[in-house]
Protein backbone atom coordinates (compact mmCIF):
# COMPACT_ATOMS: atom_id res chain seq x y z
CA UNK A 1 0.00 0.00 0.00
CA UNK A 2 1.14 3.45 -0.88
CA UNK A 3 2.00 6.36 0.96
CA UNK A 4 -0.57 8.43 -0.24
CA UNK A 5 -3.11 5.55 0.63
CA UNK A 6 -2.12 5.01 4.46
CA UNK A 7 -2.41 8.67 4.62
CA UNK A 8 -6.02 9.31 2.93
CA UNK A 9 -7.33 6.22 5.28
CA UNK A 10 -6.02 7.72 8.60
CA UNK A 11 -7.50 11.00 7.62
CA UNK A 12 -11.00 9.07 6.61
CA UNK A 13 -10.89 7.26 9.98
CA UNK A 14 -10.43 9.98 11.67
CA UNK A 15 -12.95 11.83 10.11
CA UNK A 16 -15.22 9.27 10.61
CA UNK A 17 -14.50 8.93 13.75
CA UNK A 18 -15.10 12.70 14.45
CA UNK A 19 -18.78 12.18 13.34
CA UNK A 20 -19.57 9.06 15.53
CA UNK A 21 -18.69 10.79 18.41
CA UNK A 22 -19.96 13.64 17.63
CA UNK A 23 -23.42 11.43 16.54
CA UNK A 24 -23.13 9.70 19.72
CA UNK A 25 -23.07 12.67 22.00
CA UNK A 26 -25.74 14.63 20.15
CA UNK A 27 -27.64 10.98 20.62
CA UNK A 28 -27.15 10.74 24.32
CA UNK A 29 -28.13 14.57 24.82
CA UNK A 30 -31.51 13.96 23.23
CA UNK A 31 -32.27 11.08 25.69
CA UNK A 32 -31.05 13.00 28.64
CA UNK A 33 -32.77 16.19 27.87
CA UNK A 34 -36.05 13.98 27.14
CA UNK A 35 -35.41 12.39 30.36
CA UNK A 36 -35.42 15.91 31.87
CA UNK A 37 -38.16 17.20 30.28
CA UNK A 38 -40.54 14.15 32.02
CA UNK A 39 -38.83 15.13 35.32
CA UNK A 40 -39.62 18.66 35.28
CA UNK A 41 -43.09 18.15 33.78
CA UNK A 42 -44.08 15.31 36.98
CA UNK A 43 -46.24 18.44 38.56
CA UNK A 44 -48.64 19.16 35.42
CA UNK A 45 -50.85 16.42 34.43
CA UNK A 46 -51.12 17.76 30.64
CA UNK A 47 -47.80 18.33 30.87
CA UNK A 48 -46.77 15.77 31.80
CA UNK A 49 -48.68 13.77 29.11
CA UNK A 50 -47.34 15.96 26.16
CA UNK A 51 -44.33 15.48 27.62
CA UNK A 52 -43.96 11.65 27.46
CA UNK A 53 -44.91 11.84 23.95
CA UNK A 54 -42.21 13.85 23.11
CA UNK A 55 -39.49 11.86 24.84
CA UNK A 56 -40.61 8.79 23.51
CA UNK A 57 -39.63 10.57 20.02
CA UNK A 58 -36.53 11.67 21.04
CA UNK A 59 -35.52 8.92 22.58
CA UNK A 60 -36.43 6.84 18.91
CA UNK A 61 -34.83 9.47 17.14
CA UNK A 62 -31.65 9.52 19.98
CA UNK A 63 -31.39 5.45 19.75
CA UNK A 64 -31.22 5.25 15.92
CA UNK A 65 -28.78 8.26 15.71
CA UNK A 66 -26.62 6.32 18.91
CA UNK A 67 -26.61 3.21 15.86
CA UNK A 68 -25.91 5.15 13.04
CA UNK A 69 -22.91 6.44 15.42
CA UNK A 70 -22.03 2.62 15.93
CA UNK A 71 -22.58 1.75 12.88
CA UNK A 72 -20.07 3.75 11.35
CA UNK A 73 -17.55 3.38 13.94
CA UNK A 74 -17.35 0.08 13.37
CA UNK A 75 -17.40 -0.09 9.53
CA UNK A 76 -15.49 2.97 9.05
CA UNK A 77 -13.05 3.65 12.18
CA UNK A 78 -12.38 0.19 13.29
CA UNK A 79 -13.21 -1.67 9.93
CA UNK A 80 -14.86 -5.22 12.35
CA UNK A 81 -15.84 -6.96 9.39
CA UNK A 82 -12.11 -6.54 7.84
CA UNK A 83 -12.20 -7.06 3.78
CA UNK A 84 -15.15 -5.70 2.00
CA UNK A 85 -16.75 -8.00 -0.39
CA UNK A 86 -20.13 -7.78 -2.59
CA UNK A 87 -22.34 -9.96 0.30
CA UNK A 88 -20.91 -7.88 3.23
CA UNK A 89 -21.32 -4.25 1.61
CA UNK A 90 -24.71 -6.02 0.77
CA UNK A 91 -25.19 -7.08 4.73
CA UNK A 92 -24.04 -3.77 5.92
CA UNK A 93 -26.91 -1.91 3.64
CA UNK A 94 -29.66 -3.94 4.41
CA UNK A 95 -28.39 -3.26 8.55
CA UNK A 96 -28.54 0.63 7.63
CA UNK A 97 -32.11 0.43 5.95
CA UNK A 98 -33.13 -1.54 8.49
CA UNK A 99 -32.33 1.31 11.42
CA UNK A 100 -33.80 3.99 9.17
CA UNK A 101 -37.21 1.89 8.51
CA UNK A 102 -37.77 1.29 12.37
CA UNK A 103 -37.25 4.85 13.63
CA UNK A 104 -39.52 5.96 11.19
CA UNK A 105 -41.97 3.53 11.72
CA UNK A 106 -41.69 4.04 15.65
CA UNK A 107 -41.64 8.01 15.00
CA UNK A 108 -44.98 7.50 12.86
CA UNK A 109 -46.79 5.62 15.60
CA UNK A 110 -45.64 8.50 17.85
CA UNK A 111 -46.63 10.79 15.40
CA UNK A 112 -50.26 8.90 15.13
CA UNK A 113 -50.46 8.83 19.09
CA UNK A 114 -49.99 12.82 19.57
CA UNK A 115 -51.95 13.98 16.42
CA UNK A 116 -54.65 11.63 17.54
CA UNK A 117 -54.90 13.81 20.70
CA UNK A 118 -55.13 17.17 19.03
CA UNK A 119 -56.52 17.26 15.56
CA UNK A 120 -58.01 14.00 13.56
CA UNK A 121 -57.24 15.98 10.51
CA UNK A 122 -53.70 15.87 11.45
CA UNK A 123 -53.60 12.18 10.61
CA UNK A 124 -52.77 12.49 7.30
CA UNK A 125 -49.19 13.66 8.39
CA UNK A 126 -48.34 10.06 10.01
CA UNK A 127 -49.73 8.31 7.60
CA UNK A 128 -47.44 9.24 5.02
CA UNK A 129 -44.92 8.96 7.24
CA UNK A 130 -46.38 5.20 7.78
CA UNK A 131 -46.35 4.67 3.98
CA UNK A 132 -42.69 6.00 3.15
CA UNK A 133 -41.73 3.14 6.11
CA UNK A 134 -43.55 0.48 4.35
CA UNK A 135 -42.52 2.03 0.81
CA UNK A 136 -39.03 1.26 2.49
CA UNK A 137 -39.95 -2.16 3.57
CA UNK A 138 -40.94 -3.25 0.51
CA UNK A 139 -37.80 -1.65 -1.06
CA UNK A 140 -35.38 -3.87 1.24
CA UNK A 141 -37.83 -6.78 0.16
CA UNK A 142 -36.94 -6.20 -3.63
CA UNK A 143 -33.41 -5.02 -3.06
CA UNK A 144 -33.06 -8.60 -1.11
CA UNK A 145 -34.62 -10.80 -3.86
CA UNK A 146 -32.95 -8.99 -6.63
CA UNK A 147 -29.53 -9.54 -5.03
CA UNK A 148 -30.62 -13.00 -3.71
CA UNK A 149 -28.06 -14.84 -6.02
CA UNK A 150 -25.29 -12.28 -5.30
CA UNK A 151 -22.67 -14.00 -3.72
């Protein structure tokens, strides 16, 4: 390997690594300050209601921003799965898609729950949200049986 090589992949795994942490922290702040908003909101029973709806957002949107964060520092800083070939670049995709679809599908439900509670007509919001998740599942289903014999 040249040089110019090591040097371009110690800069790329650094930078890399600069955004999982970065990820990671931004991740763990949304939980916390979630957390802390249900604490501070324990006195107001509307509140407090509104309030656990909220967290239970951030704390989807904080987990599957935490994975994204592991997700690249494994595949990108610490390169686990060592040599890249078709089936694990394949593997690692469908693992990617597969954090995207479920925070949006848990986001949507979330979305249902507190749009239920103020305006029916807001409905129509989550359900595209709903549809663009199972517009996703069924991409991953088609993706998978159109790479099937990829090996």
């Amino acid at each position: 390997m040249g040089i110019s090589k090591l040097i371009t992949d110690k800069i790329s795994r650094t930078v890399y690594g600069l955004i999982s942490l970065s990820l990671g922290i931004i991740s763990l702040a949304m939980i916390v300050s979630s957390l802390y908003s249900i604490w501070t909101s324990l006195h107001e029973q509307m509140l407090f209601t509104n309030s656990l709806l909220d967290a239970v957002g951030f704390i989807v949107i904080g987990t599957a921003i935490f994975d994204v964060s592991r997700f690249l520092m494994e595949e990108e800083v610490f390169k686990v799965h060592g040599e890249e070939t078709s089936m694990k670049q394949r593997m690692i995709l469908i693992k990617f898609l597969v954090i995207i679809i479920i925070a949006i599908s848990l986001e949507a439900l979330v979305f249902v729950f507190s749009a239920a509670k103020k305006d029916i007509s807001l409905l129509v919001y989550p359900t595209f949200l709903l549809l663009t998740a199972v517009m996703l599942v069924i991409g991953l289903g088609v993706y998978q049986r159109m790479t099937k014999e990829e090996k």
